[in-house]
Protein backbone atom coordinates (compact mmCIF):
# COMPACT_ATOMS: atom_id res chain seq x y z
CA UNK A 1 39.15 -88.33 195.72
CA UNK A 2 39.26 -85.26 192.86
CA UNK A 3 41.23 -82.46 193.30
CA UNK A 4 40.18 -79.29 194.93
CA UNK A 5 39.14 -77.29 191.41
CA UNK A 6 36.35 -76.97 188.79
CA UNK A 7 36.87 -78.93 186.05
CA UNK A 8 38.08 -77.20 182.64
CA UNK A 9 35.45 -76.59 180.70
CA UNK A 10 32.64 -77.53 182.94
CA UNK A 11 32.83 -81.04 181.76
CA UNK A 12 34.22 -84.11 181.32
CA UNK A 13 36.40 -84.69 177.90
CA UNK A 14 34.45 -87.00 175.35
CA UNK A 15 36.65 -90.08 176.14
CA UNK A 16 33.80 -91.28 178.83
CA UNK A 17 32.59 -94.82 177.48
CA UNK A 18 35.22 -95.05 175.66
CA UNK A 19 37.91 -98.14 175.49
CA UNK A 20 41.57 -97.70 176.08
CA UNK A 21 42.96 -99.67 173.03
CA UNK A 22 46.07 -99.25 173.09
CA UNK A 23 49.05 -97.10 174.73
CA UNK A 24 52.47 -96.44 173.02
CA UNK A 25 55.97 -95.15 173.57
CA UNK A 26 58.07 -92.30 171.91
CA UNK A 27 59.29 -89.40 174.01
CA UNK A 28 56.16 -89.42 175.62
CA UNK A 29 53.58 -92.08 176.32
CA UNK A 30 50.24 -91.82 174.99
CA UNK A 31 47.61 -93.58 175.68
CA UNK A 32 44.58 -94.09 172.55
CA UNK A 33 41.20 -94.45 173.36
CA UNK A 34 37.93 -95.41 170.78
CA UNK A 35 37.48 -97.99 168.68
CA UNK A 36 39.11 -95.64 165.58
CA UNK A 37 42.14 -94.35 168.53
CA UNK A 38 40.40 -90.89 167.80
CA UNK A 39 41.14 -89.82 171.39
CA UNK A 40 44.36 -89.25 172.07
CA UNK A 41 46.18 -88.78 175.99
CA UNK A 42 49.94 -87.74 175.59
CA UNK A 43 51.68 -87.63 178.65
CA UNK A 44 54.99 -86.03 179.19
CA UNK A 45 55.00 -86.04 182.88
CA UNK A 46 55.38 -88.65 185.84
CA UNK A 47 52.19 -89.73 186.77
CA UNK A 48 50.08 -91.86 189.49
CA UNK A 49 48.46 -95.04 189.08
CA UNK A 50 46.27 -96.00 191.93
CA UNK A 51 44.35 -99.35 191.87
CA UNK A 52 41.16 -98.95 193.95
CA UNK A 53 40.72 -102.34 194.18
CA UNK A 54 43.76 -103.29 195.54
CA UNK A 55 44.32 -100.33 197.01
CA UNK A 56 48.33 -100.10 195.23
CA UNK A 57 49.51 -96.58 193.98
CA UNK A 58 52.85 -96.21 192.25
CA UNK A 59 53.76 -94.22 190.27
CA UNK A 60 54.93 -94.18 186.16
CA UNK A 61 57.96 -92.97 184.64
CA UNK A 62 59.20 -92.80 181.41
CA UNK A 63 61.89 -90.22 180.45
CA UNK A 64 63.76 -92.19 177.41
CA UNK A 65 66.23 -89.33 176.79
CA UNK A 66 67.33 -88.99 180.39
CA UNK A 67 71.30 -89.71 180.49
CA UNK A 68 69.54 -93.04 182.72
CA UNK A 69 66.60 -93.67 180.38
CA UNK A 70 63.96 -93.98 182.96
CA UNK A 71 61.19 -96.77 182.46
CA UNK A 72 59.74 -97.33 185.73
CA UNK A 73 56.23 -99.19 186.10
CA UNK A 74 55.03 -99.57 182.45
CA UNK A 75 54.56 -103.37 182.71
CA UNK A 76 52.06 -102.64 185.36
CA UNK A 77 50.58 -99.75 183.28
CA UNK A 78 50.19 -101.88 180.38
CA UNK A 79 47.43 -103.30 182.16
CA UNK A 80 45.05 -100.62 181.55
CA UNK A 81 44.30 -101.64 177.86
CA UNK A 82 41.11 -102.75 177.17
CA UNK A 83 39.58 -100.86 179.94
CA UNK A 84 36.52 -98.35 179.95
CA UNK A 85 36.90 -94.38 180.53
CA UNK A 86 34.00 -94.02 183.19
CA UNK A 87 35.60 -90.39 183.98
CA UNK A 88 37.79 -87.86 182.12
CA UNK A 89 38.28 -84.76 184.11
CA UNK A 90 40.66 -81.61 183.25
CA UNK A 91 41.17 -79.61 186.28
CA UNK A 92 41.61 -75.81 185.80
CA UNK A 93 44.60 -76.57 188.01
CA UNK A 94 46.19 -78.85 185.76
CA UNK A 95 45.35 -82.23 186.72
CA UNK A 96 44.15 -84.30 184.66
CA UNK A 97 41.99 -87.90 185.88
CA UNK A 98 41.56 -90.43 183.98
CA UNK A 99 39.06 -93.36 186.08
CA UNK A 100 38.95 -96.71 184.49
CA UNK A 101 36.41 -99.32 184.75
CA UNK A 102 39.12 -101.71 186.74
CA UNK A 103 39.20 -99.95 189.82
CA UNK A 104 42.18 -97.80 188.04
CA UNK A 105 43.03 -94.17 188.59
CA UNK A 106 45.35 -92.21 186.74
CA UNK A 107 46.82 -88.92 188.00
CA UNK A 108 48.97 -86.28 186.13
CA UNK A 109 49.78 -83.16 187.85
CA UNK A 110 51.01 -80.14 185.97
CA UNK A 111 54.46 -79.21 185.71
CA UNK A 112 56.24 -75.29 186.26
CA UNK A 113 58.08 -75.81 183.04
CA UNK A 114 56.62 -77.67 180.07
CA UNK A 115 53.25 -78.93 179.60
CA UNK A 116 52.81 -82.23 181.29
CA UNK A 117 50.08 -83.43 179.01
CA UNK A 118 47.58 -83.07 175.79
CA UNK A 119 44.31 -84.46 174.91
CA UNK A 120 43.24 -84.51 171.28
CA UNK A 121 40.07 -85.39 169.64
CA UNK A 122 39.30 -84.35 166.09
CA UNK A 123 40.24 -80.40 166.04
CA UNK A 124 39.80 -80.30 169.58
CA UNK A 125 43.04 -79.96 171.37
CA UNK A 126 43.60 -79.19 175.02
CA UNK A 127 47.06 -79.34 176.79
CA UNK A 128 47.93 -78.09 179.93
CA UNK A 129 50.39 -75.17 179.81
CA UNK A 130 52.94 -75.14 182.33
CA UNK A 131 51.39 -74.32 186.29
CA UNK A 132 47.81 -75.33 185.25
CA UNK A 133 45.50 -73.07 183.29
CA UNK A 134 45.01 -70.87 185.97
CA UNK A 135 46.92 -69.43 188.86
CA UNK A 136 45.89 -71.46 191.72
């Protein structure tokens, strides 16, 4: 199911066919797709995970300078590494999709307050400013 909004852009970001090879930690996670890592997802937001095939959704947390440290579901995130893009979509609302070829979909809303993600790929550079990139 995509959200209700055009996609940013009019189409998907170059990622598509591409393989997740790796994801990493700092204050954000990011996740690196293409053989060369040349595409770059950094997330600083909570986000969904939903498994089509087994039909789980949880969601993934990681706020490492939070007085609690929050790690919550990046063992089962993990598993996305190695996995195809078959869809990147940037919503004009904010969301952003990532669809994986394992059944896997990844959800990140916007946030009010900070920008709750950035995709980078050579000079291009889109993040999400705070609400979305337009008024909804």
């Amino acid at each position: 199911m995509f959200p209700n909004s055009e996609l940013f852009g009019g189409t998907e970001l170059p990622a598509v066919g591409k393989v997740v090879t790796a994801i990493t930690l700092d204050s954000a996670i990011v996740i690196l797709v293409g053989a060369n890592r040349e595409h770059v997802f950094r997330i600083e937001n909570e986000f969904t995970m939903e498994t089509h095939n087994s039909g789980s959704r949880f969601r993934v947390r990681y706020e490492p300078y939070s007085l609690d440290g929050v790690r919550e579901n990046l063992t089962e995130f993990s598993t996305i590494v190695a996995t195809t893009v078959l869809h990147a979509r940037a919503y004009i609302d904010g969301v952003l999709e990532l669809r994986l070829d394992d059944g896997v979909v990844i959800t990140v809303r916007p946030r009010d307050d900070y920008e709750a993600w950035m995709y980078t790929f050579g000079n291009y550079i889109l993040a999400c400013p705070p609400g979305g990139f337009s008024a909804l």
